[in-house]
PDBML (XML) file of the C-alpha atoms, coordinates in Angstrom:
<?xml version="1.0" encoding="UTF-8" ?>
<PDBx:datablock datablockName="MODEL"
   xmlns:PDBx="http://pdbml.pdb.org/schema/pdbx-v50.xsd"
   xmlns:xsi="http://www.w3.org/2001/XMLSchema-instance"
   xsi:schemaLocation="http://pdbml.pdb.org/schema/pdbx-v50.xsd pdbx-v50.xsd">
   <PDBx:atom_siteCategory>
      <PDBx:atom_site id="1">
         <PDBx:B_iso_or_equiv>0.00</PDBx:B_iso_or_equiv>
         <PDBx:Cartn_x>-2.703</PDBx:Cartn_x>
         <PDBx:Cartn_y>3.846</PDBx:Cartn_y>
         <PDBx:Cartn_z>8.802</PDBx:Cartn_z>
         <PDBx:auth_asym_id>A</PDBx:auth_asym_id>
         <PDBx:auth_atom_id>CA</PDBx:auth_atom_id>
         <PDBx:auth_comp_id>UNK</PDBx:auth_comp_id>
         <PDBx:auth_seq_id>1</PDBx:auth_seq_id>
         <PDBx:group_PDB>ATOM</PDBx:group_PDB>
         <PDBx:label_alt_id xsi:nil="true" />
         <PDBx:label_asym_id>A</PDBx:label_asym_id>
         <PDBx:label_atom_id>CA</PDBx:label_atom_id>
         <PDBx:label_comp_id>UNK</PDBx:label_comp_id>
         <PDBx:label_entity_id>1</PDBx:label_entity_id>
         <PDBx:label_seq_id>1</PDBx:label_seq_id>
         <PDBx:occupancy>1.00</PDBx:occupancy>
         <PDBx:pdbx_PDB_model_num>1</PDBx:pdbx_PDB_model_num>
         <PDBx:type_symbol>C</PDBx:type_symbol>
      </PDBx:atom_site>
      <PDBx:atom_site id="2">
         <PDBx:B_iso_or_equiv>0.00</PDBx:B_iso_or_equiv>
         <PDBx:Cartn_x>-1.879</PDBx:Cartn_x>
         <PDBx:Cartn_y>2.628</PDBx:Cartn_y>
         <PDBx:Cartn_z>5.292</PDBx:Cartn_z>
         <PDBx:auth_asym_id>A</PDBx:auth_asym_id>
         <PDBx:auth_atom_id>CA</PDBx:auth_atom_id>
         <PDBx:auth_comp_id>UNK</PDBx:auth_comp_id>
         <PDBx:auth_seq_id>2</PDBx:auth_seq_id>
         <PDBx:group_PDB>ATOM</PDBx:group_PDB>
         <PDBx:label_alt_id xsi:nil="true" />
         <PDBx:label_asym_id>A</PDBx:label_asym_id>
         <PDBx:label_atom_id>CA</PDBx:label_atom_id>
         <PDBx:label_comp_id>UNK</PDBx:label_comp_id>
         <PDBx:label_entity_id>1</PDBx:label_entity_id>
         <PDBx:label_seq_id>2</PDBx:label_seq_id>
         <PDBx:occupancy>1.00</PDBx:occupancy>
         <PDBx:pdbx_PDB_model_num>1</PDBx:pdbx_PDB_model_num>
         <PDBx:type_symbol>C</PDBx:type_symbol>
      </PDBx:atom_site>
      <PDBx:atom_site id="3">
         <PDBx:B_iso_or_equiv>0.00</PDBx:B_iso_or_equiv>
         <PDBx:Cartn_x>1.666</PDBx:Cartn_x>
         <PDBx:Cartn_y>3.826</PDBx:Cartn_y>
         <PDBx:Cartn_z>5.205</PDBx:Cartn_z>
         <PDBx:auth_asym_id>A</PDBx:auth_asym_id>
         <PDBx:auth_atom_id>CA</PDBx:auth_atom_id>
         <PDBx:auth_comp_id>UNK</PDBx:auth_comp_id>
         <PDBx:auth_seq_id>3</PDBx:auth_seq_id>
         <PDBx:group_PDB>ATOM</PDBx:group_PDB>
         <PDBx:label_alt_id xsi:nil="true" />
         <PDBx:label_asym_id>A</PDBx:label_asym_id>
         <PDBx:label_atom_id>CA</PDBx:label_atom_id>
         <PDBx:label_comp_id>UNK</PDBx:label_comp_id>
         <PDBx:label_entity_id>1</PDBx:label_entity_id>
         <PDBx:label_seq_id>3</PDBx:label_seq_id>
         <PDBx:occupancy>1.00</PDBx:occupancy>
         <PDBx:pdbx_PDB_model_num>1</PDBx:pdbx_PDB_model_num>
         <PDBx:type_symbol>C</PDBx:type_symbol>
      </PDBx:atom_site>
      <PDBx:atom_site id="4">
         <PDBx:B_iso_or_equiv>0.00</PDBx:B_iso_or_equiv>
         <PDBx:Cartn_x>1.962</PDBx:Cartn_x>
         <PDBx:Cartn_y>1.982</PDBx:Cartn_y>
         <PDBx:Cartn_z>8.400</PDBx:Cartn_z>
         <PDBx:auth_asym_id>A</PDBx:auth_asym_id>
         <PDBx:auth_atom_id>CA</PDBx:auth_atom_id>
         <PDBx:auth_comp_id>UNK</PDBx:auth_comp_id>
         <PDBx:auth_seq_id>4</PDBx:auth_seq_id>
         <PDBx:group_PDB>ATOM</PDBx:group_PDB>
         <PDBx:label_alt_id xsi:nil="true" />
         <PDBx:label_asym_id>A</PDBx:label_asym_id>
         <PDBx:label_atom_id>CA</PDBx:label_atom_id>
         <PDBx:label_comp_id>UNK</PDBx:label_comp_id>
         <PDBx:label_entity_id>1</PDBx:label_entity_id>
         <PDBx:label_seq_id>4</PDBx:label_seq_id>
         <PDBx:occupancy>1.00</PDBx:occupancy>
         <PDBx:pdbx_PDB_model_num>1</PDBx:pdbx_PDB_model_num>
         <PDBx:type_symbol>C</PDBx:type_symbol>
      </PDBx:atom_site>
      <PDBx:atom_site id="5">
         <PDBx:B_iso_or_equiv>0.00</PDBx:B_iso_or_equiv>
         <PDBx:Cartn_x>0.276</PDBx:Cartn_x>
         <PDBx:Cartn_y>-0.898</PDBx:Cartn_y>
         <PDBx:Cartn_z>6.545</PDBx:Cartn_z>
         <PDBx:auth_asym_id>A</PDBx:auth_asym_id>
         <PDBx:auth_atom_id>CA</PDBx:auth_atom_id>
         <PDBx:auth_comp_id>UNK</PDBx:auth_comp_id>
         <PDBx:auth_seq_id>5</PDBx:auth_seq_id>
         <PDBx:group_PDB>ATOM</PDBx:group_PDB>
         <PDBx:label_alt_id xsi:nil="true" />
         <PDBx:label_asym_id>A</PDBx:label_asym_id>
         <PDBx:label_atom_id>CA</PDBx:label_atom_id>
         <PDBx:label_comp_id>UNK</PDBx:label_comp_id>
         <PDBx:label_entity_id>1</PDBx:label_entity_id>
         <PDBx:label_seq_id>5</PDBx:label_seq_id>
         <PDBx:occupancy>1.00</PDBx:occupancy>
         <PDBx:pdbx_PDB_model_num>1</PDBx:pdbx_PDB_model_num>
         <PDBx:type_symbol>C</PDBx:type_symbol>
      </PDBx:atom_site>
      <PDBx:atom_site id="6">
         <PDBx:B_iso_or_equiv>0.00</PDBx:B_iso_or_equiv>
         <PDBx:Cartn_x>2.663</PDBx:Cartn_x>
         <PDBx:Cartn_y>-1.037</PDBx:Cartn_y>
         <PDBx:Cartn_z>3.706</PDBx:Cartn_z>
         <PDBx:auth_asym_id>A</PDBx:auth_asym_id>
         <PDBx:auth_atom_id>CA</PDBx:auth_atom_id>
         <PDBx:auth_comp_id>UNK</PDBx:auth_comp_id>
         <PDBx:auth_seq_id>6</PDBx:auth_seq_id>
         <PDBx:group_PDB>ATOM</PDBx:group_PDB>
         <PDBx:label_alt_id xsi:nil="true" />
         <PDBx:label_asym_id>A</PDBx:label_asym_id>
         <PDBx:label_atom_id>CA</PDBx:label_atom_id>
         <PDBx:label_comp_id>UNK</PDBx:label_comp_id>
         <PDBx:label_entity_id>1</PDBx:label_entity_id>
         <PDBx:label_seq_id>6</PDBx:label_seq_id>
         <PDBx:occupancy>1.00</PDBx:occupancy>
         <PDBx:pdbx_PDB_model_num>1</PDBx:pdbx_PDB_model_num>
         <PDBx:type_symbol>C</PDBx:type_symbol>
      </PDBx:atom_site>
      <PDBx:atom_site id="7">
         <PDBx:B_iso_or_equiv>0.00</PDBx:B_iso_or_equiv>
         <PDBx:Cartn_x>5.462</PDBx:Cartn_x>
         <PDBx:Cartn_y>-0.808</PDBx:Cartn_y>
         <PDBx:Cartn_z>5.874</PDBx:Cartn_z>
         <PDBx:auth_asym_id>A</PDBx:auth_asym_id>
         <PDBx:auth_atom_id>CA</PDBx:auth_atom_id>
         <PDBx:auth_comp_id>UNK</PDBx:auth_comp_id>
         <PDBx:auth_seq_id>7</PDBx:auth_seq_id>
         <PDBx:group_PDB>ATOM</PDBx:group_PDB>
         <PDBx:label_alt_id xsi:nil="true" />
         <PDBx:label_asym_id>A</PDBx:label_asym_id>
         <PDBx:label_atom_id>CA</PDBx:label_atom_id>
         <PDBx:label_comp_id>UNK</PDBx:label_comp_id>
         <PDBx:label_entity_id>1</PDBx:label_entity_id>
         <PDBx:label_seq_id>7</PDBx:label_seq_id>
         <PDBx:occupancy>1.00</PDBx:occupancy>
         <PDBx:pdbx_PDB_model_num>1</PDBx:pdbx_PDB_model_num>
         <PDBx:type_symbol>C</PDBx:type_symbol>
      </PDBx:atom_site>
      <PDBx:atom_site id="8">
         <PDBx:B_iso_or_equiv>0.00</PDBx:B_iso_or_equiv>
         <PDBx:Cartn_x>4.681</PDBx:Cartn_x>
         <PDBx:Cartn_y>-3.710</PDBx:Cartn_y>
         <PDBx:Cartn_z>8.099</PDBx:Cartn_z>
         <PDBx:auth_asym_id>A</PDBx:auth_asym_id>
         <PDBx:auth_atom_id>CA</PDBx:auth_atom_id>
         <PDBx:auth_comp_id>UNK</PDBx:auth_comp_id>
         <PDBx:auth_seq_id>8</PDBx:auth_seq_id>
         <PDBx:group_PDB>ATOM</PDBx:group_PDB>
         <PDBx:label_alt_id xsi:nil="true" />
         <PDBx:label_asym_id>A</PDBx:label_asym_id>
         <PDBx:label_atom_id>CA</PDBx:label_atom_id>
         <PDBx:label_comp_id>UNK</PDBx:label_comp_id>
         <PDBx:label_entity_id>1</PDBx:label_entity_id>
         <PDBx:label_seq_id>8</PDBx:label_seq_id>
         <PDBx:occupancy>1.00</PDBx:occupancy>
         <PDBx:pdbx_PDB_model_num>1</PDBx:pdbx_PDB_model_num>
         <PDBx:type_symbol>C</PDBx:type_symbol>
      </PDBx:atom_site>
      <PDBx:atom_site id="9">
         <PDBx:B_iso_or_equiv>0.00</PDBx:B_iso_or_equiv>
         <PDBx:Cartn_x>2.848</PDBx:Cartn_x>
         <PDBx:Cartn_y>-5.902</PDBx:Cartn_y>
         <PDBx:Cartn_z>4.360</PDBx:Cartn_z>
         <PDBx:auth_asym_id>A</PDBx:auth_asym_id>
         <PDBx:auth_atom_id>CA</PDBx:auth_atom_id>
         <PDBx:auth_comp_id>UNK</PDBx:auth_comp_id>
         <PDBx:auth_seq_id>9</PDBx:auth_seq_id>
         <PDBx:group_PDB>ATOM</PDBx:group_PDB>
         <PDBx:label_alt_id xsi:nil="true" />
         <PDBx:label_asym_id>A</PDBx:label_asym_id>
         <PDBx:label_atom_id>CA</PDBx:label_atom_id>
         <PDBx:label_comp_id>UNK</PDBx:label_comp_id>
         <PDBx:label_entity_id>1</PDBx:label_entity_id>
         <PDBx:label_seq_id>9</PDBx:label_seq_id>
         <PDBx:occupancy>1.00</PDBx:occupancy>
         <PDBx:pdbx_PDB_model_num>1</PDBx:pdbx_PDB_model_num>
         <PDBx:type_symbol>C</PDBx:type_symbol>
      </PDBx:atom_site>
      <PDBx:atom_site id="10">
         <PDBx:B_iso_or_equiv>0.00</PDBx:B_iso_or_equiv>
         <PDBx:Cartn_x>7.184</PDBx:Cartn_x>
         <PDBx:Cartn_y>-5.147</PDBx:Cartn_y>
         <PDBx:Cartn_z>3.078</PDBx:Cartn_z>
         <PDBx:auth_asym_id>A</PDBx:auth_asym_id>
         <PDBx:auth_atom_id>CA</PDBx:auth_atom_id>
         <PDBx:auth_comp_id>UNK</PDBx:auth_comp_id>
         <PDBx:auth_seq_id>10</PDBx:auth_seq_id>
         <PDBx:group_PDB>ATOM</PDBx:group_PDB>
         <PDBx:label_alt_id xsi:nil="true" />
         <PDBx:label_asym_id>A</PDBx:label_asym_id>
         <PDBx:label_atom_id>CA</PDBx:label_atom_id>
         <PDBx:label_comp_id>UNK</PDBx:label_comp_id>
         <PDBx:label_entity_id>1</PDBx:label_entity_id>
         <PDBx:label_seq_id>10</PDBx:label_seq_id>
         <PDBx:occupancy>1.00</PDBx:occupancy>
         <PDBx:pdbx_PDB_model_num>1</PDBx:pdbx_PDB_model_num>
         <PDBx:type_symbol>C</PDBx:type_symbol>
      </PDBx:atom_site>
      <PDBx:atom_site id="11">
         <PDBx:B_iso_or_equiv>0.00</PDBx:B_iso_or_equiv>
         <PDBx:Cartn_x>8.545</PDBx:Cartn_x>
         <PDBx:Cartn_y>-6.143</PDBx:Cartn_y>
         <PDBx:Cartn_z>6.685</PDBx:Cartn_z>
         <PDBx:auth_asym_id>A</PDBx:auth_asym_id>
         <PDBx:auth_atom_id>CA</PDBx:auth_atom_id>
         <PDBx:auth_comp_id>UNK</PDBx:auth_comp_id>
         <PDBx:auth_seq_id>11</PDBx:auth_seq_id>
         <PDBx:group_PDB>ATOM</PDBx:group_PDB>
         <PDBx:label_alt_id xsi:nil="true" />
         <PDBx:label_asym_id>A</PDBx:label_asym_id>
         <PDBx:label_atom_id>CA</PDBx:label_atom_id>
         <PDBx:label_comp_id>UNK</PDBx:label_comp_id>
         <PDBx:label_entity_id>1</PDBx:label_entity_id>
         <PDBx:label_seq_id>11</PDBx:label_seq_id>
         <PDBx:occupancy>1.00</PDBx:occupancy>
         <PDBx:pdbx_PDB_model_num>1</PDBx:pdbx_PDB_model_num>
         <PDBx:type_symbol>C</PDBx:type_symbol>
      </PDBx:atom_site>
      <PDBx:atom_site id="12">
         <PDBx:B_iso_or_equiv>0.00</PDBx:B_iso_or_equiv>
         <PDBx:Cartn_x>7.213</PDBx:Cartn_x>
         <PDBx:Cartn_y>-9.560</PDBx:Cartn_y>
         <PDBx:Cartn_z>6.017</PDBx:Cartn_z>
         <PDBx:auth_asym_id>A</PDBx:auth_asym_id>
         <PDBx:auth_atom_id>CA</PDBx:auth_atom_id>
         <PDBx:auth_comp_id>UNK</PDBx:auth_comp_id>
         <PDBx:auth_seq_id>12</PDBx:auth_seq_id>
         <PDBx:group_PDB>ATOM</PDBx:group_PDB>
         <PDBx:label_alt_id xsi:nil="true" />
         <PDBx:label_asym_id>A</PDBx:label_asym_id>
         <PDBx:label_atom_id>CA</PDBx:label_atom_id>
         <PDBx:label_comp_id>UNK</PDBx:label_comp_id>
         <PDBx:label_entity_id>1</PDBx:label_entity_id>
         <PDBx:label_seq_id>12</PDBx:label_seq_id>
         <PDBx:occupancy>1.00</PDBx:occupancy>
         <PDBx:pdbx_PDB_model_num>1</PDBx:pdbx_PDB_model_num>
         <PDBx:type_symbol>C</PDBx:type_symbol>
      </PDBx:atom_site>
      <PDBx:atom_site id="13">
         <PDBx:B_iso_or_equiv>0.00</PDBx:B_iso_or_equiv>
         <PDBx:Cartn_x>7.816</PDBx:Cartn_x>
         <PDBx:Cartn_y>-9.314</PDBx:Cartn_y>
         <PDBx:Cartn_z>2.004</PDBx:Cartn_z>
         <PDBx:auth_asym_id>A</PDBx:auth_asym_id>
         <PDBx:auth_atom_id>CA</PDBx:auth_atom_id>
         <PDBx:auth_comp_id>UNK</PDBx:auth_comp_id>
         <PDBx:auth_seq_id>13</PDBx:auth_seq_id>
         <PDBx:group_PDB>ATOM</PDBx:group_PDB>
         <PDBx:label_alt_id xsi:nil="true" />
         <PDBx:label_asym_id>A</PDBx:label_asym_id>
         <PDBx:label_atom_id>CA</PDBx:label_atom_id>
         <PDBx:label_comp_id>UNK</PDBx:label_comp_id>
         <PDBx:label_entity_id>1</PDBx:label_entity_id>
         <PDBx:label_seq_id>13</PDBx:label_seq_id>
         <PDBx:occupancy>1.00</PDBx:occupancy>
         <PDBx:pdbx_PDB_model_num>1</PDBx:pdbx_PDB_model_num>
         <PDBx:type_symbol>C</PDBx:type_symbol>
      </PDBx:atom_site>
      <PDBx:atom_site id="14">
         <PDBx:B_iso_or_equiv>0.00</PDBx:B_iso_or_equiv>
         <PDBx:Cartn_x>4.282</PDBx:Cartn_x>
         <PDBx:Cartn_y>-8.657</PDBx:Cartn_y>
         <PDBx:Cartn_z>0.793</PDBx:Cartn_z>
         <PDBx:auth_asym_id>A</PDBx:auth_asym_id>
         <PDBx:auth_atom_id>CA</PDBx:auth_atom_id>
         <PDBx:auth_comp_id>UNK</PDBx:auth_comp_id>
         <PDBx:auth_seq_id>14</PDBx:auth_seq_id>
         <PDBx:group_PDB>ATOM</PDBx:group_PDB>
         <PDBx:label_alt_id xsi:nil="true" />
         <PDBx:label_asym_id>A</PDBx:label_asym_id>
         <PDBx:label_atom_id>CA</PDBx:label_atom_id>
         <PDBx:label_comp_id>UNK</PDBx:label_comp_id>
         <PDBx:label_entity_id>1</PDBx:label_entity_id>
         <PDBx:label_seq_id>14</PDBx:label_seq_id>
         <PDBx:occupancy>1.00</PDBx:occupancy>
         <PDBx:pdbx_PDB_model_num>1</PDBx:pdbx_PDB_model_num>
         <PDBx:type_symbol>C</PDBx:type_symbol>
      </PDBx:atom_site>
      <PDBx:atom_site id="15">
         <PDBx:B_iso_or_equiv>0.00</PDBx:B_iso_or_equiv>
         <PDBx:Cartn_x>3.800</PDBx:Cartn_x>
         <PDBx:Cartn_y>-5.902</PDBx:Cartn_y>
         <PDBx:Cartn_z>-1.428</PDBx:Cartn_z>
         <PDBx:auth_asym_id>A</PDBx:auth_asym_id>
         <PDBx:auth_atom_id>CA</PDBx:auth_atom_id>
         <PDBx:auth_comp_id>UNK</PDBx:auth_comp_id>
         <PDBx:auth_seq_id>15</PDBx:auth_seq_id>
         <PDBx:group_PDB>ATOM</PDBx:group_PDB>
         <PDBx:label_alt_id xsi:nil="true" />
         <PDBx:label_asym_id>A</PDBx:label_asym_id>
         <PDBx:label_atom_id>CA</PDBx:label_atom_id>
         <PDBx:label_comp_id>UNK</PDBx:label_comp_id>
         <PDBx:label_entity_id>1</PDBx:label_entity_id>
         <PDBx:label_seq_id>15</PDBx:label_seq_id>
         <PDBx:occupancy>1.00</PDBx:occupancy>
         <PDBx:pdbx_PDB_model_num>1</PDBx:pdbx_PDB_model_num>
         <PDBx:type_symbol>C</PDBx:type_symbol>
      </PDBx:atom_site>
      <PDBx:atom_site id="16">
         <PDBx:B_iso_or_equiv>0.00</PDBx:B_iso_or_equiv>
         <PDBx:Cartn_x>1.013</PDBx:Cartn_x>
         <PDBx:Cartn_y>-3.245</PDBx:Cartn_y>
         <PDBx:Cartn_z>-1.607</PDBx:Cartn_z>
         <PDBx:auth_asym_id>A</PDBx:auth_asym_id>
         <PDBx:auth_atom_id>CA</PDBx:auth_atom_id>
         <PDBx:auth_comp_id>UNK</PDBx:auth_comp_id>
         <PDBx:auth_seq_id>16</PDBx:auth_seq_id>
         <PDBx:group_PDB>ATOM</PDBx:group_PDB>
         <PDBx:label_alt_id xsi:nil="true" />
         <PDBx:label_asym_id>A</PDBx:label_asym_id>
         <PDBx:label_atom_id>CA</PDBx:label_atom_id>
         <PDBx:label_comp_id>UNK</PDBx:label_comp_id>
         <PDBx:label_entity_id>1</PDBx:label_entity_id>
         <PDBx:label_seq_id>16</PDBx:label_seq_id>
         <PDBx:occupancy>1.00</PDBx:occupancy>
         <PDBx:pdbx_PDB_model_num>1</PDBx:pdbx_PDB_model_num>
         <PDBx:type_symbol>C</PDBx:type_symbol>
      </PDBx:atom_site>
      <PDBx:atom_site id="17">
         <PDBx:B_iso_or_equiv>0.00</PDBx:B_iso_or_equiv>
         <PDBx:Cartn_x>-0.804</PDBx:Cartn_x>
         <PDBx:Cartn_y>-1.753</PDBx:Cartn_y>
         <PDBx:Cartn_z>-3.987</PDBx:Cartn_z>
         <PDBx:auth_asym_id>A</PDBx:auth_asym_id>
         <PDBx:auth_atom_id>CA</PDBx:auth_atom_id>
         <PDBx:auth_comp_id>UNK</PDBx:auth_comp_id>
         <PDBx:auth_seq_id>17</PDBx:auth_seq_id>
         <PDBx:group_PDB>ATOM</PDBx:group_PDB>
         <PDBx:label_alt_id xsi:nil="true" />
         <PDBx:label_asym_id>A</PDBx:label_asym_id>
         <PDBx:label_atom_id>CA</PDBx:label_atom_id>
         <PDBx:label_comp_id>UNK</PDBx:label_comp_id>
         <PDBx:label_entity_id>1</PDBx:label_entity_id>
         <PDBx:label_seq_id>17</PDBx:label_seq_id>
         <PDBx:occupancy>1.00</PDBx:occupancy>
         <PDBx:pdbx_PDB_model_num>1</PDBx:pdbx_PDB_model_num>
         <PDBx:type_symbol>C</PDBx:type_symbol>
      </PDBx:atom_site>
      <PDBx:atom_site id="18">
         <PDBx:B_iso_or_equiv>0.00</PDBx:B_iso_or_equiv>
         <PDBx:Cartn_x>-3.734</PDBx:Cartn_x>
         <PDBx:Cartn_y>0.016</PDBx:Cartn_y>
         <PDBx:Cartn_z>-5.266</PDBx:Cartn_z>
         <PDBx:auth_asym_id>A</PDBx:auth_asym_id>
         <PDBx:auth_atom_id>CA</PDBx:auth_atom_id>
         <PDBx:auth_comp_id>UNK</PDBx:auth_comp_id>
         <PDBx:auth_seq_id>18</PDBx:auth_seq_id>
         <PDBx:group_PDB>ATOM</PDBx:group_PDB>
         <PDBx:label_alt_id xsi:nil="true" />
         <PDBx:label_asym_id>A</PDBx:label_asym_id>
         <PDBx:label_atom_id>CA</PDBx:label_atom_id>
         <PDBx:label_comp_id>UNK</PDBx:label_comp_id>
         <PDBx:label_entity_id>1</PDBx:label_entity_id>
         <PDBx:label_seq_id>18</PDBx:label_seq_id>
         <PDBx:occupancy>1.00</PDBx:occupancy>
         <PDBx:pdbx_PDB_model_num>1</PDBx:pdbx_PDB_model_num>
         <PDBx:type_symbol>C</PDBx:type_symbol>
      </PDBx:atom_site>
      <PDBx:atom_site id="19">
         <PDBx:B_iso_or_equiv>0.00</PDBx:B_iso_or_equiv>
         <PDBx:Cartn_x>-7.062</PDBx:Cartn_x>
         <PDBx:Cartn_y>-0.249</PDBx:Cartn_y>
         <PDBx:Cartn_z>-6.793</PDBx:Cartn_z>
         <PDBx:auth_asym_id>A</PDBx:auth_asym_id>
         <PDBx:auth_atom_id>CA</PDBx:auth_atom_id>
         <PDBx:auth_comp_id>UNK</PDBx:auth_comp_id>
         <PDBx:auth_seq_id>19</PDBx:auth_seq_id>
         <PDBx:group_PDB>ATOM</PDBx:group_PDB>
         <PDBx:label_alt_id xsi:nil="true" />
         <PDBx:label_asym_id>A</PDBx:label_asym_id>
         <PDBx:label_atom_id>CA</PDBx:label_atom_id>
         <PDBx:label_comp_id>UNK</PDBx:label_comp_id>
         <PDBx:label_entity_id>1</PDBx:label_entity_id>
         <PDBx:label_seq_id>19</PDBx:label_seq_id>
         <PDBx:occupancy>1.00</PDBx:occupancy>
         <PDBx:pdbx_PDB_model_num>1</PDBx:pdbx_PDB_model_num>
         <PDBx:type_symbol>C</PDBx:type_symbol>
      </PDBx:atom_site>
      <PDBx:atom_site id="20">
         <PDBx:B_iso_or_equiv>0.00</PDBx:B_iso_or_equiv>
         <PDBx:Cartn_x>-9.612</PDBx:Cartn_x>
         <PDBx:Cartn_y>1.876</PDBx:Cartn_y>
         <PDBx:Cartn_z>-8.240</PDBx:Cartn_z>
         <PDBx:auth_asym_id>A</PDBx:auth_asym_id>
         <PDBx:auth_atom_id>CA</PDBx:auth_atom_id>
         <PDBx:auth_comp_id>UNK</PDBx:auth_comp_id>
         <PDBx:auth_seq_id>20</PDBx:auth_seq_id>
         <PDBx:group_PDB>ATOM</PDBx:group_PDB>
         <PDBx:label_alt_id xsi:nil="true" />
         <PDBx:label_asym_id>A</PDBx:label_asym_id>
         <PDBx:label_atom_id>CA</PDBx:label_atom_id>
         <PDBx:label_comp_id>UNK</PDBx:label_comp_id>
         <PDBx:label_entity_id>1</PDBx:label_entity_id>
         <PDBx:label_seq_id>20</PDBx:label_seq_id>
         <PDBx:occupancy>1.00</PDBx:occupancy>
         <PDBx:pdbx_PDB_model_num>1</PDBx:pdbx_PDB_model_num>
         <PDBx:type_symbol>C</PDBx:type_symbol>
      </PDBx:atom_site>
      <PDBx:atom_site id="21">
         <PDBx:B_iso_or_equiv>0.00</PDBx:B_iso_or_equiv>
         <PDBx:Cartn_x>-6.723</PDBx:Cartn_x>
         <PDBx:Cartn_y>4.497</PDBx:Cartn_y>
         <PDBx:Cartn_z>-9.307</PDBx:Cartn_z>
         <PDBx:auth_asym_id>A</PDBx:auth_asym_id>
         <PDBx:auth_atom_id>CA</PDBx:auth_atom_id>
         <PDBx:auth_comp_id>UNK</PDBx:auth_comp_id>
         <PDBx:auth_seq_id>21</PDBx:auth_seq_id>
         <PDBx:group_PDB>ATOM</PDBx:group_PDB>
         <PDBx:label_alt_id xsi:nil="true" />
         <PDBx:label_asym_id>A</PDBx:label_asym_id>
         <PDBx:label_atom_id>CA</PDBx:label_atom_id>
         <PDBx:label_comp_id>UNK</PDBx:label_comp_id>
         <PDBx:label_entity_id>1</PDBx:label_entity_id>
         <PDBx:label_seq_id>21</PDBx:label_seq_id>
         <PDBx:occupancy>1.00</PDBx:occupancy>
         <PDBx:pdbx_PDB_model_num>1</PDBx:pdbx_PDB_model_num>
         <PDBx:type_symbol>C</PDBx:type_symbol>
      </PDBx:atom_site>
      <PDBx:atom_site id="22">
         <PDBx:B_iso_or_equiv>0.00</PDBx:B_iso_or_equiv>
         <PDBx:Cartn_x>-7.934</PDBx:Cartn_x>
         <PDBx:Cartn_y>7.705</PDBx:Cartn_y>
         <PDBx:Cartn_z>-10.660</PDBx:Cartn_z>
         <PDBx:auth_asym_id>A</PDBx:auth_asym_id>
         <PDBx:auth_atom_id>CA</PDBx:auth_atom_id>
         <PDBx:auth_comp_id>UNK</PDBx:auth_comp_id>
         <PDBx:auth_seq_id>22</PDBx:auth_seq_id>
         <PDBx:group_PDB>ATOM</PDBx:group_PDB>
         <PDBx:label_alt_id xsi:nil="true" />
         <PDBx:label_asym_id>A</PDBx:label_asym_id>
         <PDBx:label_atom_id>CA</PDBx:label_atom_id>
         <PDBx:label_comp_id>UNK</PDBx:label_comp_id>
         <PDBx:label_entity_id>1</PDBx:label_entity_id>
         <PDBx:label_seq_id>22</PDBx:label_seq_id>
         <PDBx:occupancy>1.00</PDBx:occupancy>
         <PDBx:pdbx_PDB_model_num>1</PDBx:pdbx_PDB_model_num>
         <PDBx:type_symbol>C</PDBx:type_symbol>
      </PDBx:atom_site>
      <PDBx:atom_site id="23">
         <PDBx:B_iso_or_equiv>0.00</PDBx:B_iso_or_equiv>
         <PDBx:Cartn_x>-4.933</PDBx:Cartn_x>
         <PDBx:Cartn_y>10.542</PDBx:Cartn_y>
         <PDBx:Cartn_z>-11.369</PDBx:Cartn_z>
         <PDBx:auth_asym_id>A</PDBx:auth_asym_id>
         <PDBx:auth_atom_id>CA</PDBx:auth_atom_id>
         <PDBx:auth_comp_id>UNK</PDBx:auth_comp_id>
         <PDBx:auth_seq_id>23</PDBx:auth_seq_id>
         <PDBx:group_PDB>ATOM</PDBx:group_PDB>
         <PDBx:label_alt_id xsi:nil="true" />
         <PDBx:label_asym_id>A</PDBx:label_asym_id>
         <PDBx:label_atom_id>CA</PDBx:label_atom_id>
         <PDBx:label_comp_id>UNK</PDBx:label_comp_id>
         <PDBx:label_entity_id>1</PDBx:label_entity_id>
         <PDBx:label_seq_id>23</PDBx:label_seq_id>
         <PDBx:occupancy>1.00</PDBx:occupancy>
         <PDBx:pdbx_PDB_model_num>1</PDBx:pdbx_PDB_model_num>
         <PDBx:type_symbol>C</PDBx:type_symbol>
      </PDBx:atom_site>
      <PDBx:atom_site id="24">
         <PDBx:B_iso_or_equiv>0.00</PDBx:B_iso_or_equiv>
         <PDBx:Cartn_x>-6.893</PDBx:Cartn_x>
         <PDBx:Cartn_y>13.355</PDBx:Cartn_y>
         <PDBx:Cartn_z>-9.785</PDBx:Cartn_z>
         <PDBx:auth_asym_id>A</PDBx:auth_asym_id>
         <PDBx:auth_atom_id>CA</PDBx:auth_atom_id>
         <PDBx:auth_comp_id>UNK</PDBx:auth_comp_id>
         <PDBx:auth_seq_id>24</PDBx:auth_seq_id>
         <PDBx:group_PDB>ATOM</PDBx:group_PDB>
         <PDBx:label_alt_id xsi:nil="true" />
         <PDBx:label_asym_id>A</PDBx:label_asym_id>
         <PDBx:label_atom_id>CA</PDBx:label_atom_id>
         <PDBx:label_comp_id>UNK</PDBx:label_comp_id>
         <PDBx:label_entity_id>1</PDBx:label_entity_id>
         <PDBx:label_seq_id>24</PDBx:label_seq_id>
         <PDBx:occupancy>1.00</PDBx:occupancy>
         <PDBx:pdbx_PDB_model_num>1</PDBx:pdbx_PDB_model_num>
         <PDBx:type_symbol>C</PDBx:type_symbol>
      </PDBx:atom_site>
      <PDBx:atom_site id="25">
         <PDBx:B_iso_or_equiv>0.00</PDBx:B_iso_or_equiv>
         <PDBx:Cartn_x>-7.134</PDBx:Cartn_x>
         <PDBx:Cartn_y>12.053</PDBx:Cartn_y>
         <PDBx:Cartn_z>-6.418</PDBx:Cartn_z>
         <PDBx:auth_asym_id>A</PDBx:auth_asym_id>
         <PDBx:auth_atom_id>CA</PDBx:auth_atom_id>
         <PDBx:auth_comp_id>UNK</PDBx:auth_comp_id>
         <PDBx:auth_seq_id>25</PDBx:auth_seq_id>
         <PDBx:group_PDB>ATOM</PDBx:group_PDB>
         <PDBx:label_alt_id xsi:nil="true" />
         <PDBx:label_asym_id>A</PDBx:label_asym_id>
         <PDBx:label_atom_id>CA</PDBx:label_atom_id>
         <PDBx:label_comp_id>UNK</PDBx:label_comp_id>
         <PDBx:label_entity_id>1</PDBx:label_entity_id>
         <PDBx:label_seq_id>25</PDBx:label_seq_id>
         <PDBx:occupancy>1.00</PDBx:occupancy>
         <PDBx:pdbx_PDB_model_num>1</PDBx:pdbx_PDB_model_num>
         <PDBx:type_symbol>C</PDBx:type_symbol>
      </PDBx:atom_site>
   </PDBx:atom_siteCategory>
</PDBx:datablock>
């Protein structure tokens, strides 16, 4: 669901991103 998500957030020229980033997961 998210990369479909992103896709459709850059369609419209939104960008995506993410929070609460840890490396091991």
């Amino acid at each position: 669901q998210t990369l479909v998500f992103a896709e459709k957030a850059r369609a419209i020229g939104c960008l995506v991103g993410v929070e609460n980033f840890t490396i091991d997961d």
